[in-house]
Every structure is written in structure tokens, then in C-alpha cells.
Protein backbone atom coordinates (compact mmCIF):
# COMPACT_ATOMS: atom_id res chain seq x y z
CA UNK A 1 -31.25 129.58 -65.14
CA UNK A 2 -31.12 129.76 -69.02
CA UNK A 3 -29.49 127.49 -71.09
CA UNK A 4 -27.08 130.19 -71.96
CA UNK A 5 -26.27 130.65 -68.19
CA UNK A 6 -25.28 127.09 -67.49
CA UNK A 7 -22.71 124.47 -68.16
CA UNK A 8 -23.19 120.88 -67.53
CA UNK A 9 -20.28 118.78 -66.36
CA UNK A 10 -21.42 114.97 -66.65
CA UNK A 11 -18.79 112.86 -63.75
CA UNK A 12 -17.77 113.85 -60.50
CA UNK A 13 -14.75 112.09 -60.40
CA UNK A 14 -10.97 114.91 -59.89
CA UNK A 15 -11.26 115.88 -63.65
CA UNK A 16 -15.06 116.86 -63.10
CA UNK A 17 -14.56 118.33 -59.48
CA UNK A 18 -11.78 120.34 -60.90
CA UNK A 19 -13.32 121.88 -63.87
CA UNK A 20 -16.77 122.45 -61.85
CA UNK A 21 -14.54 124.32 -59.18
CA UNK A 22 -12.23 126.00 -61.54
CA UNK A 23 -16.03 127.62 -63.67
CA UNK A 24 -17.79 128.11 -60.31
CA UNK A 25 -14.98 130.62 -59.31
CA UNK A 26 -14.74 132.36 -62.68
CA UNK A 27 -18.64 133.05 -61.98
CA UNK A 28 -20.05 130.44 -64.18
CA UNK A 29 -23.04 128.17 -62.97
CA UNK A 30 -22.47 124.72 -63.20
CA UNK A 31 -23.97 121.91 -62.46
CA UNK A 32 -22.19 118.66 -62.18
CA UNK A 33 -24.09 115.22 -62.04
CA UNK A 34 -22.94 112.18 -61.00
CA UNK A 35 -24.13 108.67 -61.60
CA UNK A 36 -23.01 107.33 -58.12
CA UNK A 37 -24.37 108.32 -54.55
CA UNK A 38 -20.71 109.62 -53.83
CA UNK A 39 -18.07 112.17 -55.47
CA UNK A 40 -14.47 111.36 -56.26
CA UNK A 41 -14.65 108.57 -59.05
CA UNK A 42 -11.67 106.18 -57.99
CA UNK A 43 -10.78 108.74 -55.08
CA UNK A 44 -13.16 107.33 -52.74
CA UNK A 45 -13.16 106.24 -48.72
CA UNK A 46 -15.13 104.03 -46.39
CA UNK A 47 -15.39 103.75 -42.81
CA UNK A 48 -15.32 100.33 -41.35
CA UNK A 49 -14.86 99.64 -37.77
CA UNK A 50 -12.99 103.11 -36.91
CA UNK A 51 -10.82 102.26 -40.04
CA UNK A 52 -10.68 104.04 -42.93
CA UNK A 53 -10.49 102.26 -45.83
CA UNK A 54 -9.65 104.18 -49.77
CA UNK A 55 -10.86 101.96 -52.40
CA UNK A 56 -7.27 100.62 -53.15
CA UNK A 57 -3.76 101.54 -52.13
CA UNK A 58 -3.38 104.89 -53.15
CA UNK A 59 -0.75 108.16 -52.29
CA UNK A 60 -0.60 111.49 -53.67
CA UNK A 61 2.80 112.25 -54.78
CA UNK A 62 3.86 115.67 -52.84
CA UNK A 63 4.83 117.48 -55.91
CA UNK A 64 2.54 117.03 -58.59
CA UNK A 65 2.69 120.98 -59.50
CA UNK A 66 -0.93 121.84 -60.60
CA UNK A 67 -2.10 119.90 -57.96
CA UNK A 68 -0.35 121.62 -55.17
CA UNK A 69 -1.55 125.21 -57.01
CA UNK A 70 -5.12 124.25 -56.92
CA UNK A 71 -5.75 122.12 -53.37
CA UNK A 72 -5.49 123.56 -49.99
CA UNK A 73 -2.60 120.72 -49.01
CA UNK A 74 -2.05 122.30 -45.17
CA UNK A 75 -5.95 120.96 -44.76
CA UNK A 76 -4.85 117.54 -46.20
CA UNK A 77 -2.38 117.52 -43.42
CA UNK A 78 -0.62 115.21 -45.48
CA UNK A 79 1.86 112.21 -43.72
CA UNK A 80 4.76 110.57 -45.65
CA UNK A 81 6.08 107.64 -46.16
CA UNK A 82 9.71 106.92 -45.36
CA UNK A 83 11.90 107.60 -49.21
CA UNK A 84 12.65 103.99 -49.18
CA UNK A 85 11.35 100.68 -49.54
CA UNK A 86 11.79 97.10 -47.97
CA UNK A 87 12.10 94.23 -50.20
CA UNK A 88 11.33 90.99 -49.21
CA UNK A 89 13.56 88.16 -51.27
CA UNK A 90 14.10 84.52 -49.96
CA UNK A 91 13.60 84.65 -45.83
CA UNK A 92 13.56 88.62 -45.16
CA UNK A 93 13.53 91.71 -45.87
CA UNK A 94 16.54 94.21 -47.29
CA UNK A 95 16.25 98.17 -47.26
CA UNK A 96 16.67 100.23 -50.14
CA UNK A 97 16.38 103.94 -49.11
CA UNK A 98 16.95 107.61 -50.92
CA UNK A 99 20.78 107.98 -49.60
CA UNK A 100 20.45 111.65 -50.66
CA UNK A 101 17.33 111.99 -47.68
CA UNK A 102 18.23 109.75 -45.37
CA UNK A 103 22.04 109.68 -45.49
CA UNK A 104 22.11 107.30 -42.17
CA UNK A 105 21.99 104.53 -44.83
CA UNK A 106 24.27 105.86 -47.19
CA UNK A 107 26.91 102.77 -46.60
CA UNK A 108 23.96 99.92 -46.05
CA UNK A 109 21.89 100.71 -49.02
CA UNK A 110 24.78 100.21 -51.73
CA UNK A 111 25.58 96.68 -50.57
CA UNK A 112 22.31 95.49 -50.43
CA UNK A 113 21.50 92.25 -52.06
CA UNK A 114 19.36 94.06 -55.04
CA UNK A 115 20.65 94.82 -57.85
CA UNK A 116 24.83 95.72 -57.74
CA UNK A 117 26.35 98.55 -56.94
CA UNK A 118 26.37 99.86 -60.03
CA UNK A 119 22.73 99.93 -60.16
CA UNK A 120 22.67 101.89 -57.30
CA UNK A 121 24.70 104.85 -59.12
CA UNK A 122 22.34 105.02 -62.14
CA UNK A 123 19.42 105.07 -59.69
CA UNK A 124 21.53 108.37 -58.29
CA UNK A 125 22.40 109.86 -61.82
CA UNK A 126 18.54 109.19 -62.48
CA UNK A 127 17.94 110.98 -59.70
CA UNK A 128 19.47 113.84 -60.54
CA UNK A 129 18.82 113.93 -64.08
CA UNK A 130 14.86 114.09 -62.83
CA UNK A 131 15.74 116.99 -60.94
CA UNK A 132 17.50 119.09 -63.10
CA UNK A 133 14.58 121.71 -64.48
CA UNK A 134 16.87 122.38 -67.82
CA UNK A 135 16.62 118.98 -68.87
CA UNK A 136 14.21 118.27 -71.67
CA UNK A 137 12.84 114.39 -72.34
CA UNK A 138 14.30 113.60 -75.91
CA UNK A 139 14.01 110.00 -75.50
CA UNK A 140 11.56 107.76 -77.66
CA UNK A 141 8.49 106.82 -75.97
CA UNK A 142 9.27 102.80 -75.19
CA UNK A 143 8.16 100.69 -72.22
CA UNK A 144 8.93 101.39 -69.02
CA UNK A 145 10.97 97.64 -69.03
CA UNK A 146 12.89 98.71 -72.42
CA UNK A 147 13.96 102.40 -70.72
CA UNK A 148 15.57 100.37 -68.18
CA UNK A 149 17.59 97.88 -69.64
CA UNK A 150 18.34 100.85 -72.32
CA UNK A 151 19.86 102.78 -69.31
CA UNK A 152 22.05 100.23 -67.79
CA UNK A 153 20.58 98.67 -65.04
CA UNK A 154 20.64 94.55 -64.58
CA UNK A 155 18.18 92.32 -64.61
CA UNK A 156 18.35 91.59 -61.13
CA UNK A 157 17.23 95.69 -60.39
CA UNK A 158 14.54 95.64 -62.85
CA UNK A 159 13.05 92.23 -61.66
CA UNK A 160 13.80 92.55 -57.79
CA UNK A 161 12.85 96.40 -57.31
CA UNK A 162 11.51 98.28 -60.22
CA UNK A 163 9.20 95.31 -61.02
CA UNK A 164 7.70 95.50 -57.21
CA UNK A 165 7.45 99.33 -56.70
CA UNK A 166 5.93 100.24 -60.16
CA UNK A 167 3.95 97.27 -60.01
CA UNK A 168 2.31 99.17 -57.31
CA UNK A 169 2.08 102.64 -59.04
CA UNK A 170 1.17 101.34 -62.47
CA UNK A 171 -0.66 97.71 -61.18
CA UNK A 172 1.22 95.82 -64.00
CA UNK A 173 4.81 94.07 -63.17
CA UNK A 174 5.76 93.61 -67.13
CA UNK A 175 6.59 97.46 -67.05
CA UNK A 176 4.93 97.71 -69.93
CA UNK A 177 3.52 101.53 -68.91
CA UNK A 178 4.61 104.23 -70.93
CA UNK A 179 8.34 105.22 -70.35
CA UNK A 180 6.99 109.08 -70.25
CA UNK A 181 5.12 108.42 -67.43
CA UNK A 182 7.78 106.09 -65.74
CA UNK A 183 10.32 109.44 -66.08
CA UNK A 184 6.79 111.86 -64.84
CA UNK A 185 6.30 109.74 -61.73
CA UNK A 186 10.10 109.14 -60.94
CA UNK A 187 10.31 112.80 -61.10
CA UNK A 188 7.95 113.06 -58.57
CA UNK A 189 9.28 110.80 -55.68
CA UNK A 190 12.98 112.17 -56.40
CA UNK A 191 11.22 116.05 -55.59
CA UNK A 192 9.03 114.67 -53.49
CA UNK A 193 7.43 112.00 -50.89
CA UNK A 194 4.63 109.83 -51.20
CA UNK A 195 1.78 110.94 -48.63
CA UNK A 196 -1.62 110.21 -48.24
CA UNK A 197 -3.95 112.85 -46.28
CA UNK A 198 -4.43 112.48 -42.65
CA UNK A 199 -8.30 111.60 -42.92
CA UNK A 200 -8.09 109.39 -46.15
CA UNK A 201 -7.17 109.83 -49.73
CA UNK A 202 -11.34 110.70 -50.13
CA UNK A 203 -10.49 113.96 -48.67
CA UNK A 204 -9.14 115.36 -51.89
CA UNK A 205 -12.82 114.95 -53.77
CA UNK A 206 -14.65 116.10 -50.34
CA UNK A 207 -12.54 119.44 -50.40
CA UNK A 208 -13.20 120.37 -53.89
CA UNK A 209 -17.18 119.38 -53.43
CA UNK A 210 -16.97 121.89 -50.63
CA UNK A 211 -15.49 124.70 -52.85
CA UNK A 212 -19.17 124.48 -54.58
CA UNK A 213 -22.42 125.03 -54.09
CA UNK A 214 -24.97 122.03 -53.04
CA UNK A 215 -27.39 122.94 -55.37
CA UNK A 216 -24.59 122.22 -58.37
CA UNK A 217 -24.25 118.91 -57.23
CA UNK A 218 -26.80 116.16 -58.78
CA UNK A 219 -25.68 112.36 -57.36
CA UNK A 220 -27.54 109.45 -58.06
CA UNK A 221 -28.16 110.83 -61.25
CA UNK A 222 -27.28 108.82 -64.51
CA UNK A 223 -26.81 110.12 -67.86
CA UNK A 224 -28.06 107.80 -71.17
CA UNK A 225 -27.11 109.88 -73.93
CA UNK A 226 -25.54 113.80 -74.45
CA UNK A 227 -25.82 115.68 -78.00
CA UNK A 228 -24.27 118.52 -77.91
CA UNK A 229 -26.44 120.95 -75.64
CA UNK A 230 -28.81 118.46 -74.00
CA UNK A 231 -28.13 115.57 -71.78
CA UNK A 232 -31.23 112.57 -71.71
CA UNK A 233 -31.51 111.06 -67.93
CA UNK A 234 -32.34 107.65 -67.26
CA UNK A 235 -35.62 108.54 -65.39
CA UNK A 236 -36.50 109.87 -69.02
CA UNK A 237 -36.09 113.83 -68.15
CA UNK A 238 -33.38 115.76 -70.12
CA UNK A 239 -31.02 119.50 -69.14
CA UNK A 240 -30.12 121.83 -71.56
CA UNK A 241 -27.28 123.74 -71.26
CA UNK A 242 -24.70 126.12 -73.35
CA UNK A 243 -22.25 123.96 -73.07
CA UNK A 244 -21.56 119.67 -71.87
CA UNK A 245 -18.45 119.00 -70.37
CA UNK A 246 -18.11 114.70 -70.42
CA UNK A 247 -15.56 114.24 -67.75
CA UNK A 248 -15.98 110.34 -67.42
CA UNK A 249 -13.77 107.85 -67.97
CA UNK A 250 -13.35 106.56 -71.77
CA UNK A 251 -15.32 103.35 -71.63
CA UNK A 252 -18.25 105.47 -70.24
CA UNK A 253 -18.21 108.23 -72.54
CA UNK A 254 -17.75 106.62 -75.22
CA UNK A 255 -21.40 104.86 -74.07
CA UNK A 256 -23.33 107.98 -73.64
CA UNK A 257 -21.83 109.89 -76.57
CA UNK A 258 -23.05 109.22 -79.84
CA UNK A 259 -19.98 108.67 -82.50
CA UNK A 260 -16.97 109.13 -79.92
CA UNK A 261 -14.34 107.25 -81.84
CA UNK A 262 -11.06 106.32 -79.97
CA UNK A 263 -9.21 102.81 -79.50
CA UNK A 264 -10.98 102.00 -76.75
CA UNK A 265 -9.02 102.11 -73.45
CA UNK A 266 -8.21 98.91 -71.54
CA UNK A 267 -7.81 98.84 -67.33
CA UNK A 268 -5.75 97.46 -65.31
CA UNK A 269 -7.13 95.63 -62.27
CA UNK A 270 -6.22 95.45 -58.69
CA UNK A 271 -7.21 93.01 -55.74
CA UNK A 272 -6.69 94.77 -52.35
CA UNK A 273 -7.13 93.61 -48.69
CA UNK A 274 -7.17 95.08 -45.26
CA UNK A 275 -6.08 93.62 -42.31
CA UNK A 276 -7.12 94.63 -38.38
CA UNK A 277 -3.61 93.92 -36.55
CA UNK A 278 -2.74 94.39 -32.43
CA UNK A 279 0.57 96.16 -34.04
CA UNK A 280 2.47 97.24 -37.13
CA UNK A 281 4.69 93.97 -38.96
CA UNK A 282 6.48 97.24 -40.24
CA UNK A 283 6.83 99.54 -37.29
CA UNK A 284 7.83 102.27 -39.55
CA UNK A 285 6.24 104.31 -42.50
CA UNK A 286 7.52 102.48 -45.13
CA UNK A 287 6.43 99.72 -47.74
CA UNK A 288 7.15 96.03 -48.05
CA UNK A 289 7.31 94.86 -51.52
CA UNK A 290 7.94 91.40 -53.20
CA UNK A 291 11.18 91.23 -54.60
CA UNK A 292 10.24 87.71 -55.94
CA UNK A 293 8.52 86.41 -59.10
CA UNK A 294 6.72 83.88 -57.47
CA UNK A 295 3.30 84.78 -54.75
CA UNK A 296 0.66 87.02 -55.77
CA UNK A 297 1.46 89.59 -53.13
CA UNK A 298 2.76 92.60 -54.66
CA UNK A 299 3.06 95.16 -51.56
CA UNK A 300 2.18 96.03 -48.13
CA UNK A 301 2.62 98.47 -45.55
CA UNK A 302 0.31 99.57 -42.39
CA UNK A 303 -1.25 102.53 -43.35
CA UNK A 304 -1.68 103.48 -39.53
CA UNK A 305 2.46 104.06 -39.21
CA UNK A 306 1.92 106.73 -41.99
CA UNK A 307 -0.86 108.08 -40.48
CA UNK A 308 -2.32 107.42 -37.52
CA UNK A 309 -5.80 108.05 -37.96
CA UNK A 310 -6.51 105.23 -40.65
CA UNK A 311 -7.13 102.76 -37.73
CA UNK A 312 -8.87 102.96 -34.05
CA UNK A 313 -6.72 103.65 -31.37
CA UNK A 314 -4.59 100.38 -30.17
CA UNK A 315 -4.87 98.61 -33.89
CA UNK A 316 -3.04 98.50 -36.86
CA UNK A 317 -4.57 98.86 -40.29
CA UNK A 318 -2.31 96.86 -42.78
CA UNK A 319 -2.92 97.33 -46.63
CA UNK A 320 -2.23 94.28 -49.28
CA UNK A 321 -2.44 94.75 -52.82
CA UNK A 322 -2.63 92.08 -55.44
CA UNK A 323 -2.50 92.96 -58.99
CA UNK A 324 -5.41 91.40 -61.07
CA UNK A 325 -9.12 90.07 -60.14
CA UNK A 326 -8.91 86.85 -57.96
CA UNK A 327 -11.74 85.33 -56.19
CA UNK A 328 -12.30 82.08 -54.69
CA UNK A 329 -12.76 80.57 -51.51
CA UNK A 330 -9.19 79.83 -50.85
CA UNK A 331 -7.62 83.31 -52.33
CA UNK A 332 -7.67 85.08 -48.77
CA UNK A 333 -6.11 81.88 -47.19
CA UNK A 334 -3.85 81.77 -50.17
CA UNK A 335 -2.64 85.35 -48.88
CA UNK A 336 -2.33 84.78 -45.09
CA UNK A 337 0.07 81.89 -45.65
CA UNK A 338 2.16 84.24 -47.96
CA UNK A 339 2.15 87.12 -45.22
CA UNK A 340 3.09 84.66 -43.00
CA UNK A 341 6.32 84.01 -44.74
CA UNK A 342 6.88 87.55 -44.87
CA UNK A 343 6.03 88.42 -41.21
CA UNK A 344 5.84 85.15 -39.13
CA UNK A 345 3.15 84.13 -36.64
CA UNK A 346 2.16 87.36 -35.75
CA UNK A 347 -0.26 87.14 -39.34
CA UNK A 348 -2.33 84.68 -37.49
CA UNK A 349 -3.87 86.79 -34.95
CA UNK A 350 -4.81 89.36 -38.04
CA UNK A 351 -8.78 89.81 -38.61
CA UNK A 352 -9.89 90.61 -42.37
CA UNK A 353 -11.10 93.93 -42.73
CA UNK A 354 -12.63 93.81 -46.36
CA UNK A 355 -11.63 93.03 -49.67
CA UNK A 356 -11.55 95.31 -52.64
CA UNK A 357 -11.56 93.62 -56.19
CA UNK A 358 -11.63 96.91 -58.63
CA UNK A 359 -11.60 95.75 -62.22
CA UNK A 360 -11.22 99.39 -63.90
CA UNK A 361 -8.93 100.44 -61.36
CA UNK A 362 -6.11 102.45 -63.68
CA UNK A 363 -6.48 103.20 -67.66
CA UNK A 364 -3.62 101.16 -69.29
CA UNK A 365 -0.50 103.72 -70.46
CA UNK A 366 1.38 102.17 -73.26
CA UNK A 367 3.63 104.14 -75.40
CA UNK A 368 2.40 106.28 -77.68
CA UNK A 369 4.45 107.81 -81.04
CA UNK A 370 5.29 111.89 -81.76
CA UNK A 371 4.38 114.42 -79.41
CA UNK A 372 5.27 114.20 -75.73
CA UNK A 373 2.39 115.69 -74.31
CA UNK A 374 -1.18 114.74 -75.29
CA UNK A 375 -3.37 117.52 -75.54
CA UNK A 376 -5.27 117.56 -72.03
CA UNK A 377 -8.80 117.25 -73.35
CA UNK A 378 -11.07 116.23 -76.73
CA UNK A 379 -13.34 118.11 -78.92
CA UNK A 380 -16.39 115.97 -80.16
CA UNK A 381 -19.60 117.19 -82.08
CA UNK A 382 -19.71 120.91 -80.09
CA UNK A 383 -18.99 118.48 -76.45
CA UNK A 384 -15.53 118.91 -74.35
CA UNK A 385 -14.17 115.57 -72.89
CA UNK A 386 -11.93 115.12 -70.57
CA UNK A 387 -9.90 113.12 -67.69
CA UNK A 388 -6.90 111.41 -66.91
CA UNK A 389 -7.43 109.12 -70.19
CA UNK A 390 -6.67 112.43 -71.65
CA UNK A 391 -3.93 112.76 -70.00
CA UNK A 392 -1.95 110.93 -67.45
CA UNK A 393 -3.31 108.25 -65.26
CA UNK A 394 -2.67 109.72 -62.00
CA UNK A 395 -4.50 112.73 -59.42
CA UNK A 396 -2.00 115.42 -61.46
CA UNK A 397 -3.42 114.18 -64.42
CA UNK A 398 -6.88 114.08 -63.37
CA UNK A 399 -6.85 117.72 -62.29
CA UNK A 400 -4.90 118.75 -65.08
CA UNK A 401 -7.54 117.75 -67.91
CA UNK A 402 -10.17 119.47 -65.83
CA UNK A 403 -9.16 122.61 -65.11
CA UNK A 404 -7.62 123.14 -69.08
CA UNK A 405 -10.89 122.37 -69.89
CA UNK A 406 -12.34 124.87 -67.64
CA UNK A 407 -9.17 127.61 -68.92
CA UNK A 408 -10.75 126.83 -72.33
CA UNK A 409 -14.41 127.64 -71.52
CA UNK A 410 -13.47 130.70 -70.13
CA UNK A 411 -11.32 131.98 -72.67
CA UNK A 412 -14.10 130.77 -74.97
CA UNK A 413 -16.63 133.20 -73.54
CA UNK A 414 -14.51 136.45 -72.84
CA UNK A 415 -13.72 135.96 -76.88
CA UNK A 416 -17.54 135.54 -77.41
CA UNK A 417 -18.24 138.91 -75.25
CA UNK A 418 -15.82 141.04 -76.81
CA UNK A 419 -17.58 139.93 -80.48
């Protein structure tokens, strides 16, 4: 293969996979190396037990658009959770569901203890303000805390529901997160449902890796430097190609490319524990959340009521997440006695699955000024970068960045043919 004839894409996270797919289709050879022995970047899957196990809690929203065009979502056989949530305040647990899919609680979920009733009409009016496809985002970029208070709702929504469920999504509780993506990912669950595939979120890399050939896939291979047609290896060989595609994550690229200037990206971290139980706390395919400001639990649910095939049969597997790094020998104790408030004695006969402490678990989002939409990927000394840093932090945005990188290399070289 000439140098002419190939295109290196250096990470094999969903921006990688998607650009390496997107050129491998348009007849292109790629060849996409990885540093890791597995595809997917923070996409990823174990096996423990008969459990499976994603690296995090993690769903993919039902209607991210470019998503749904690109994967094959009847082999996800994706399962839903319930439109609702369960808030635990004080000694239980109240429901707050999405009256206009499950109208059974159309009378209970207005008189529920969070928020007031009047919160519960802006949450409809943002509803359908999300889904009307006229309706153009004019608003300034602020936080995600500031959009709320600026729209009406009380304290007592922001800090006993929003705080908890986009805690979750953006693994921060100030709401700091840009307000753009707060209005992108509301948009989402008011069109949509939160799923995860049948066989575990790693499914989404593993299809995409099947859509190319093996011998374009390089793991356990780790990149030092890239100039602008040549990548250096660690073991000390280097490839040559036409054209370098970095589709890493900033903090990495910005290591193996010489001169790639940027404010350097900060992550947000994310603690999260599985649980072996004899049944569902839940019973239902729904999530828990902590409608407190005290404990360090943010949310739970049992991943085997959504779908079934995350645990063996006659167990349950229950996901925790806790935003932040903690360690110590006490911290899983620490989190049993909290369940146990939440769920009662039943906690005690649950058997720790594995723990997951992921310190660059989602690029931070903070407001940015002037245009709404950052271009999907960089230009840097002849190189293409790309990602969800270039984007949006999220599977949509993932994809997104790598297959407009791809659209670009491909309308780069039917211009170049036609010269």
C-alpha cells in the first residue's frame, strides 16, 4: 500500500470507529491503531461472573439523529428505561414520570413532593418547546443551573431533581455543563428513551469494528509522536500515510502532536459499583436518584430490569454511581449503609461485583461565547483532529466528529481528482 493509498486514523474510540468505517466504505484504506488491547475508548464492557459490566453507567439516548443513520439499532436490540425517575428524599422514594407517555400518572406526578406544581408545567412547556422542529436556540450560552432558575423553576426542582438526573448525565451536580447541551440532551429524552443495548453498551464499538477489515485494525499499538504524514511508534518503527486523522481525546493529542494549542480540557470523574442481588430493590426499569444534598450516592437502578441479559439467570445486577474518585477502605461500607437507607435489609445479602473509579470519564462542557455549534473537527499542521471534545460529550457527538471528518476527506480527494 503506498503512502498515497492510505489514511491513518490514530484512536479507536466512536469518533475513530466512525471515521475508519465511514473511509472504508467510500473505498479508502485505512488503518486505525489503537493504544489499548480493546476498541471503543470509554464505550467498553467486561464480563464478570455471567454479568456484564460497561465501564460506568452509561445509555444511548434513542434519538440522537446521526447516530440512528449510521448504526444498525434493530442489532442493538435496544431496552428502555421507564420515562420517569424515582427520587429518594427523607425515608422513600416519590415518582416523577413523563405524564405525556405514561398518562396512568398524570394526577400522581403533579402532587409529588418535588418541586410545586408549577414546576411541573414548565417541565411540560419545556417539553414541548424541545419538540417543536421550528424552534431555533436564541438563548445565551449560561450554565445549565443559571438556564434554570432563568426559566422559572424553584429551588426545590433544581436541587431535588435536576441536580440528581443530570448529575448522572453530565457527572457534576453544580449544573455547571453548558446550557446548549442541557437543551441537546433534554431534547433527546423528550423524543426519545434512554436504552442501553441488549448485550452491553460495548456493542456499539464491536459493530462498527465489524464493518472493517481485521487487517485495518492495529491494538496494542501506541503512538509517541505524528507530523503531518508519519506517525513514530513506541517500539521505535514509524507509518507513513497521505493523510493522519488524531481521533483521541484532547489531553492525548495534545501529547503526541507537536504544537497543538488549546485550553487544555479538564474531566470529570466518576466512582461506579456493581452489586450481585437475589432480586431487583427496583422491580421496574427505572432509576433511583438522590433527591438529597447530603450521601455520596448519586443514582441507581438494576440494569437486569432494563435488560435482562446484564446478569445470570436468577440474579440481579444493580448499578451505583458516585460522582468523583473515592478510595479507601471504608468507601464501599460507606455505600452499603447508604443503600440500606434507601432499600432496607435486603442490601445486606448484596455481594460486590467490582468497582470502577474512571478519572477521565467525561470532558468538562462549560459555556462557551458566539456560535452555537462548534465546528466538528480541527485542522493542525496538514493533521485532522477530532472527537467529542470537538464536539459534544456524548455517543452523538462522538460519531458526529468522526464521520465529518471522514465527509471532509472525501470531498478532499474527489476535488484533488478532478484537478
Amino acid at each position: 500500500m503506498s503512502a498515497e493509498d492510505k489514511i491513518l486514523i490514530v484512536g479507536g474510540g466512536l469518533a475513530g470507529l466512525a471515521c475508519a468505517v465511514r473511509l472504508h466504505e467510500a473505498g479508502k484504506a485505512v488503518v486505525l491503531l489503537e493504544s489499548s488491547d480493546e476498541l471503543g475508548g470509554r464505550v467498553v464492557s467486561r464480563i464478570k461472573e455471567g454479568f456484564i459490566l460497561d465501564r460506568g453507567f452509561q445509555v444511548y439516548l434513542s434519538t440522537y439523529p446521526e447516530a440512528a443513520k449510521f448504526l444498525d439499532l434493530e442489532a442493538l436490540d435496544l431496552k428502555a428505561f421507564r420515562p420517569g425517575a424515582l427520587i429518594f428524599q427523607g425515608s422513600g422514594f416519590h415518582r416523577l414520570m413523563d405524564v405525556f407517555r405514561c398518562p396512568q400518572y398524570a394526577l400522581s406526578t403533579p402532587f409529588q413532593p418535588i418541586g410545586n406544581l408549577w414546576d411541573k408545567l414548565l417541565v411540560g412547556k419545556l417539553r414541548l418547546e424541545a419538540l417543536n422542529p421550528w424552534k431555533k436556540t436564541l438563548r445565551e450560552d449560561t450554565s445549565t443551573e443559571s438556564y434554570l432558575r432563568s426559566y422559572g423553576f424553584s429551588e426545590r426542582m433544581i436541587n431535588g431533581f435536576f441536580r440528581a438526573f443530570y448529575g448522572g448525565i453530565f457527572l457534576e451536580r453544580e449544573l455547571r455543563t453548558s446550557s446548549r447541551m442541557f437543551e441537546f440532551t433534554f431534547r433527546m429524552f423528550a423524543k426519545g428513551k434512554a436504552t442501553v443495548p441488549a448485550k452491553g453498551m460495548q456493542e456499539i464499538p464491536r459493530q462498527l469494528a465489524a464493518r472493517l477489515p481485521r487487517e485495518a485494525i492495529r491494538t496494542n499499538t501506541t503512538v509517541d509522536s505524528i507530523e503531518s504524514t508519519r506517525v513514530s511508534l513506541s517500539d521505535g518503527d514509524t507509518i507513513n500515510a497521505d493523510r493522519i486523522v488524531v481521533a483521541t481525546d484532547a489531553e492525548s493529542a495534545a501529547k503526541i502532536v507537536p504544537g497543538l494549542k488549546g485550553d487544555p480540557v479538564p474531566w470529570r470523574s466518576v466512582t461506579g459499583l456493581y452489586y450481585s442481588a437475589p432480586h431487583s430493590p427496583l422491580k421496574e426499569a427505572i432509576i433511583a436518584l438522590n433527591g438529597e444534598a447530603n450521601g455520596l450516592v448519586n443514582n441507581v437502578c438494576a440494569l437486569s430490569d432494563v435488560a435482562p441479559n446484564y446478569a445470570p439467570d436468577g440474579r440481579a445486577l444493580i448499578s451505583v454511581s458516585v460522582l468523583g474518585l473515592h478510595h479507601g477502605e471504608q468507601f464501599e461500607d460507606t455505600i452499603l449503609r447508604e443503600l440500606q437507607q434507601w432499600f432496607g435489609e435486603q442490601v445486606q445479602l448484596w455481594e460486590h461485583l467490582h468497582t470502577d473509579r474512571i478519572r477521565r470519564a467525561l470532558p468538562e462542557q462549560i459555556p462557551h461565547e458566539g456560535a452555537e455549534e462548534k465546528e466538528a473537527f480541527r485542522h493542525h499542521d496538514g493533521l485532522l483532529i477530532c472527537g467529542d471534545h470537538c464536539t459534544s460529550a456524548s455517543i452523538e457527538g462522538a460519531l458526529v466528529s468522526g464521520l465529518r471528518t471522514a465527509g471532509f476527506i472525501i470531498k478532499e480527494s474527489r476535488r484533488t481528482k478532478r484537478q
